[in-house]
C-alpha atoms as a PDB file:
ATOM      1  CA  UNK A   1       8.784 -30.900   6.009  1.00  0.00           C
ATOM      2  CA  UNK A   2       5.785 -31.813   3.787  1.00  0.00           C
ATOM      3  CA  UNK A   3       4.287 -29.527   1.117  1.00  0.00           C
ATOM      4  CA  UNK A   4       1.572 -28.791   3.475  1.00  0.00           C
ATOM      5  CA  UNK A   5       3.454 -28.125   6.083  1.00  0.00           C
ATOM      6  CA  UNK A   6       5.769 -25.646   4.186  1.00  0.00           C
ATOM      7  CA  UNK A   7       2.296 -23.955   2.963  1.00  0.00           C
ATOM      8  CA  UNK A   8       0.790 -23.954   6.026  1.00  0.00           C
ATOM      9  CA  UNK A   9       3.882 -21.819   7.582  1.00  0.00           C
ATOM     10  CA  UNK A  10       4.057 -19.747   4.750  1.00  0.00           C
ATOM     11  CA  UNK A  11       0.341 -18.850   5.398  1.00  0.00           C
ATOM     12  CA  UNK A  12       0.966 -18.124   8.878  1.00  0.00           C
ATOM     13  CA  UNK A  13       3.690 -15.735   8.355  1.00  0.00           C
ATOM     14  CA  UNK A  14       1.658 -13.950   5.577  1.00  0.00           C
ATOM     15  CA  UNK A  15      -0.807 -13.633   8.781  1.00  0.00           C
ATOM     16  CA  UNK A  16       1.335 -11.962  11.033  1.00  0.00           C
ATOM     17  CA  UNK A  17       3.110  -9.617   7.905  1.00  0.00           C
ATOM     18  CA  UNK A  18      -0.473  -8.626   7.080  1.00  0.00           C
ATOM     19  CA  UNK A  19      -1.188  -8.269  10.870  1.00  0.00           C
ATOM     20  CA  UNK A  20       2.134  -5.935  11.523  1.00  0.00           C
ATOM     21  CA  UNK A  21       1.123  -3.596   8.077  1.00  0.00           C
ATOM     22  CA  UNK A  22      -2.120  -3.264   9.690  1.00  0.00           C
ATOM     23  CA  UNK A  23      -0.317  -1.589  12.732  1.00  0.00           C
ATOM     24  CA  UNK A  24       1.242   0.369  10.545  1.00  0.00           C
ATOM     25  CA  UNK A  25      -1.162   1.856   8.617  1.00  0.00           C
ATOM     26  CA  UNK A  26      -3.063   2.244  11.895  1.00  0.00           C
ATOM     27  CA  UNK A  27       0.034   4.595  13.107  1.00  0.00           C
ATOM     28  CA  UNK A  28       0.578   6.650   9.557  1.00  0.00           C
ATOM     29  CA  UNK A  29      -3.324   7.204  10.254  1.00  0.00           C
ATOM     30  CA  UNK A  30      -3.127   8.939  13.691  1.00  0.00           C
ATOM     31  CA  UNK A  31      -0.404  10.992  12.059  1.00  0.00           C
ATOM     32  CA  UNK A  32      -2.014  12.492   9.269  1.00  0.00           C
ATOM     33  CA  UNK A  33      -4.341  15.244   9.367  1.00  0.00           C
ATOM     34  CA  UNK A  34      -6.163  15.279   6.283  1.00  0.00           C
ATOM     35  CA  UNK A  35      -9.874  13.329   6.486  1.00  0.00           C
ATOM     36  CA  UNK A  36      -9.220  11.897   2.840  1.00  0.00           C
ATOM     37  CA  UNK A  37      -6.152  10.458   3.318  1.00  0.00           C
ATOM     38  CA  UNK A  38      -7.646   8.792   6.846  1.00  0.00           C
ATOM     39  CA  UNK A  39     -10.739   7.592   5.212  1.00  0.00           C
ATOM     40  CA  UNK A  40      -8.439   6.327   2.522  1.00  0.00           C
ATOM     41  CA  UNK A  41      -5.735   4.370   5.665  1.00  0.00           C
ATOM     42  CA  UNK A  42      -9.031   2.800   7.523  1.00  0.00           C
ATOM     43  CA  UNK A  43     -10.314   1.576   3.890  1.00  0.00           C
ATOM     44  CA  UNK A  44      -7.195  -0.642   3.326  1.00  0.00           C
ATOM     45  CA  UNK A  45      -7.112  -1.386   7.162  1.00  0.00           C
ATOM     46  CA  UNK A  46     -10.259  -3.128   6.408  1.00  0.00           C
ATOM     47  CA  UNK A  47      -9.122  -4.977   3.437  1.00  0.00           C
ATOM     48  CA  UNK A  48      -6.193  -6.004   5.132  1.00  0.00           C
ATOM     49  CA  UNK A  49      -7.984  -7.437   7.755  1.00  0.00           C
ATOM     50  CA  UNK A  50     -10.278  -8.893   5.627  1.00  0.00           C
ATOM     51  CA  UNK A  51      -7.289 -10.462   3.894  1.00  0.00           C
ATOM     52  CA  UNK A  52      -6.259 -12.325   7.446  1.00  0.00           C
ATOM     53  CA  UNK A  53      -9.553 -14.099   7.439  1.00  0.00           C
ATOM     54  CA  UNK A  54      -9.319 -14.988   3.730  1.00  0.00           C
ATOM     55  CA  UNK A  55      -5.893 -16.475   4.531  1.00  0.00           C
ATOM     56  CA  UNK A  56      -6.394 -18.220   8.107  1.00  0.00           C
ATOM     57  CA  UNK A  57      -9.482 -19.470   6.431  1.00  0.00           C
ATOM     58  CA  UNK A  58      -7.486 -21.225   3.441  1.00  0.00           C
ATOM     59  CA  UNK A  59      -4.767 -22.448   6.219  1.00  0.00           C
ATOM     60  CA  UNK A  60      -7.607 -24.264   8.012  1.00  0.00           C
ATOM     61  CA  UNK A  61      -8.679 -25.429   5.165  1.00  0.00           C
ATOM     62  CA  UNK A  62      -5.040 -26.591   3.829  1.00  0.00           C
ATOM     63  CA  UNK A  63      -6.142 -30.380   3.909  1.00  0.00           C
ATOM     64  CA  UNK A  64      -8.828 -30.057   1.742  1.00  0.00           C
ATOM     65  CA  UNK A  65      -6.918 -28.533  -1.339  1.00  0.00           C
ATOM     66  CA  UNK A  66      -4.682 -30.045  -3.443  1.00  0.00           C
ATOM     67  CA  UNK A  67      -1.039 -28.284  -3.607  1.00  0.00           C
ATOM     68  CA  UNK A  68       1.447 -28.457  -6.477  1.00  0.00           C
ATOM     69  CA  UNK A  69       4.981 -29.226  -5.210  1.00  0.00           C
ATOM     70  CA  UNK A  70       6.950 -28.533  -7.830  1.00  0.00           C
ATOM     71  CA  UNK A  71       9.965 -27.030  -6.940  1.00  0.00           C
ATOM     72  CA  UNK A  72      10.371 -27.039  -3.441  1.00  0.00           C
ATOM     73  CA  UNK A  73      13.925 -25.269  -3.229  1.00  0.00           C
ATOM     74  CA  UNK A  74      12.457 -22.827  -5.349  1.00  0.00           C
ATOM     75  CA  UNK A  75       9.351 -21.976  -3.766  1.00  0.00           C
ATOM     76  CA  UNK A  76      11.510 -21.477  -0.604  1.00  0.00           C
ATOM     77  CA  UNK A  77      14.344 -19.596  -1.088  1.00  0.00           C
ATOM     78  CA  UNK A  78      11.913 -17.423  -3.113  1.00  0.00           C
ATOM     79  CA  UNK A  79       9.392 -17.149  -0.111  1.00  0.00           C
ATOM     80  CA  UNK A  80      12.160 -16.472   2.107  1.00  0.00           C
ATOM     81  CA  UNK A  81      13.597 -13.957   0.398  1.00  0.00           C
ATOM     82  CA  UNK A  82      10.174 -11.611  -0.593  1.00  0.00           C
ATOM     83  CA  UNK A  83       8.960 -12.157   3.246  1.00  0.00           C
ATOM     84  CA  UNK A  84      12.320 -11.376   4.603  1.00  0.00           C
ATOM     85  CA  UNK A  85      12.145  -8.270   2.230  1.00  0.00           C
ATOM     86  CA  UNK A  86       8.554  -7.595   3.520  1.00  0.00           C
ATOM     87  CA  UNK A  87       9.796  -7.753   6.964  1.00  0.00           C
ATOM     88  CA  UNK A  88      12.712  -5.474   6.710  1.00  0.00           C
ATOM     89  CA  UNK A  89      10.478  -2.729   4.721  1.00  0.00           C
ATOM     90  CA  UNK A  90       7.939  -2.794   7.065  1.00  0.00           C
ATOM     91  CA  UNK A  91      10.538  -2.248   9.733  1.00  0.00           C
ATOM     92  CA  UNK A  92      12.240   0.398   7.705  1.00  0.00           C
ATOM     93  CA  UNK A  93       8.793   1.977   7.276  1.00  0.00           C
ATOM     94  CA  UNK A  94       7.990   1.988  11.212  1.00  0.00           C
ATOM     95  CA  UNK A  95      11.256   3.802  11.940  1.00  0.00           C
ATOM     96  CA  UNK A  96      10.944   6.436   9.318  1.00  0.00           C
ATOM     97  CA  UNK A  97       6.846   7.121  11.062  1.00  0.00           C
ATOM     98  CA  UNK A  98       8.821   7.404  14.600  1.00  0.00           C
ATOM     99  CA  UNK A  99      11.057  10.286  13.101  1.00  0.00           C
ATOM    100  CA  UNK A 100       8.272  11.553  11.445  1.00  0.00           C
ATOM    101  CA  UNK A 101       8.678  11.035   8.350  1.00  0.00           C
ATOM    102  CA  UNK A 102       5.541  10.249   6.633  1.00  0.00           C
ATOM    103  CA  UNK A 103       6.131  10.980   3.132  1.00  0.00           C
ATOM    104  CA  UNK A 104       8.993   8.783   3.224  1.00  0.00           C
ATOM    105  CA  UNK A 105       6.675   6.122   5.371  1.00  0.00           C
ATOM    106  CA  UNK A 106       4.449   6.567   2.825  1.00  0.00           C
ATOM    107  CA  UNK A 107       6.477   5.938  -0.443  1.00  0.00           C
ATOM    108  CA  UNK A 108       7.573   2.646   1.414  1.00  0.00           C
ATOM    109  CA  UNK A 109       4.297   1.862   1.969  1.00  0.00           C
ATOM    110  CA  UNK A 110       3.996   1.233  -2.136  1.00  0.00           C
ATOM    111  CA  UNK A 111       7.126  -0.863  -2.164  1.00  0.00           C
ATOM    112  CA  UNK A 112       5.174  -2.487   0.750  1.00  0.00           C
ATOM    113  CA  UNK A 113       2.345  -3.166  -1.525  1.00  0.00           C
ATOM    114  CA  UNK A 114       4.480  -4.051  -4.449  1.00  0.00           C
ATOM    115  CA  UNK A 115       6.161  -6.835  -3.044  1.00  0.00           C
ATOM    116  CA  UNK A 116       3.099  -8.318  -0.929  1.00  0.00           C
ATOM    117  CA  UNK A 117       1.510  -8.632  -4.586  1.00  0.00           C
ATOM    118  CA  UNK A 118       4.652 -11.001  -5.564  1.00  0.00           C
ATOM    119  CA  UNK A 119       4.731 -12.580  -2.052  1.00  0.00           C
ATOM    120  CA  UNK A 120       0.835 -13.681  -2.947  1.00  0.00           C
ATOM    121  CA  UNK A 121       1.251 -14.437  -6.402  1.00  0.00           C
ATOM    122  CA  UNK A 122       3.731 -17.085  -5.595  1.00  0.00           C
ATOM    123  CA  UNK A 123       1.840 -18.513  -2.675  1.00  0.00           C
ATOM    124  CA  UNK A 124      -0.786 -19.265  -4.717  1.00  0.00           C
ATOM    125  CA  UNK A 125       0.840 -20.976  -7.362  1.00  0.00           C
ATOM    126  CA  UNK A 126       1.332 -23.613  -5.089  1.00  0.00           C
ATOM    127  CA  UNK A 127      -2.318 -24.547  -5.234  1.00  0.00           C
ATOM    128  CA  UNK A 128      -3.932 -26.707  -7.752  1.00  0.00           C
ATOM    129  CA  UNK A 129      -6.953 -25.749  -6.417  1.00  0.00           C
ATOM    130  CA  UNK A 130      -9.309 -23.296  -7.685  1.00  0.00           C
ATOM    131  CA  UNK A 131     -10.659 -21.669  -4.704  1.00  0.00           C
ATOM    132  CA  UNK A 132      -7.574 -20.966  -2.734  1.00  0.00           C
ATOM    133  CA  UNK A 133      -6.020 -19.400  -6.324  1.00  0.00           C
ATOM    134  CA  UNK A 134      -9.699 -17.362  -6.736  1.00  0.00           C
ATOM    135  CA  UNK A 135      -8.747 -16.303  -2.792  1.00  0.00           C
ATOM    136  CA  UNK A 136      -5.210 -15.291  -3.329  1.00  0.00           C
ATOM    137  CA  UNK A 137      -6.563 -13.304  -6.535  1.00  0.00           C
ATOM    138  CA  UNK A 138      -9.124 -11.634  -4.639  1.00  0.00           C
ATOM    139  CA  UNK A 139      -6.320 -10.334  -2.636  1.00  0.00           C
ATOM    140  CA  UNK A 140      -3.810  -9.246  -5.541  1.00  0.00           C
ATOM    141  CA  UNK A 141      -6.293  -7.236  -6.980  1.00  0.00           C
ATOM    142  CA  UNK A 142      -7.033  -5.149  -3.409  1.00  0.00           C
ATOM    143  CA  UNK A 143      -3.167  -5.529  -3.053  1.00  0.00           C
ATOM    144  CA  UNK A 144      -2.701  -3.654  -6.211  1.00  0.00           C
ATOM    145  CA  UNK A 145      -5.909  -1.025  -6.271  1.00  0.00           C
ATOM    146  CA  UNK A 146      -3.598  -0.344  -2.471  1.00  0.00           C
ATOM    147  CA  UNK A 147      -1.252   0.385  -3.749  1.00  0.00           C
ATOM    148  CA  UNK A 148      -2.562   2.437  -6.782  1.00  0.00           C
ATOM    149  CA  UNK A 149      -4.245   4.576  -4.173  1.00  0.00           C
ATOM    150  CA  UNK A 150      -0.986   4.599  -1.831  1.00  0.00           C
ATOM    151  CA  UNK A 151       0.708   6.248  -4.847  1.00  0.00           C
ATOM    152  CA  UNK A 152      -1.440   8.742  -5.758  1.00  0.00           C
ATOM    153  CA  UNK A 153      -1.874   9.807  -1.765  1.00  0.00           C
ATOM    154  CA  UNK A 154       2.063   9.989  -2.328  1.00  0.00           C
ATOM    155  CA  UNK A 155       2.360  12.184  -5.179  1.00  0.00           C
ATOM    156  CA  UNK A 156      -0.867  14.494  -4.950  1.00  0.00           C
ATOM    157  CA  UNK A 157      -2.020  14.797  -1.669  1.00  0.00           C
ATOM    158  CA  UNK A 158      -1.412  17.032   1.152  1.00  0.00           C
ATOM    159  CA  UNK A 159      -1.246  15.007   4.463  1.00  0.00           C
END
């Protein structure tokens, strides 16, 4: 598989994660009572979905940019391991909502957050490119003010 290739399916799965926390956040927001708390869920729903354009945009786009293919094995089994780990909190997190559980949805949702920031931060180190790097930046930053506000939500609000 060519560095491209790898990229480009790396991209797509950061598509549907992104997609599936979307849901998510969508469900913790019909839950909740309190209007701050779902201004603050539909906020990062748009961001998020704002972040699927940004990234389908640099997949179609994946020709034009020059990638850095370093260490392959790396870059995989590193990939791998944070999406897996995205994956299995974000199914964690939709079980605990069915019980009920939103505070405990909630605090997942930072870990959530957390590890989407790594899961970003190494995508884009495979781009020698600047604008794909500026996009995956853009993103970070959100990533991280989400999860800032995710933990404050968690330890001072009433939901």
């Amino acid at each position: 598989m060519s560095a491209n290739q790898k990229v480009e399916a790396v991209l797509e799965n950061a598509i549907v994660i992104t997609k599936r926390r979307v849901k998510l956040y969508e469900n913790i927001s019909e839950r909740i009572d309190n209007p701050e708390a779902k201004k603050m869920f539909s906020q990062l729903i748009e961001k998020m979905e704002k972040h699927i354009e940004l990234i389908d945009k640099i997949r179609q786009m994946l020709d034009n940019y020059k990638l850095i293919d370093k260490h392959p094995a790396a870059f995989d089994l590193f990939l791998s391991g944070v999406s897996a780990r995205v994956v299995s909190e974000t199914e964690r997190a939709e079980r605990l909502l069915l019980s009920q559980d939103i505070w405990r949805t909630i605090g997942l949702t930072t870990t959530l957050e957390m590890n989407s920031m790594l899961f970003f931060e190494e995508i884009s180190t495979q781009f020698e490119s600047e604008e794909p790097k500026t996009i995956f930046k853009t993103i970070i930053d959100e990533e991280r003010s989400h999860w800032a506000m995710l933990t404050h939500l968690k330890n001072n609000a009433e939901i």
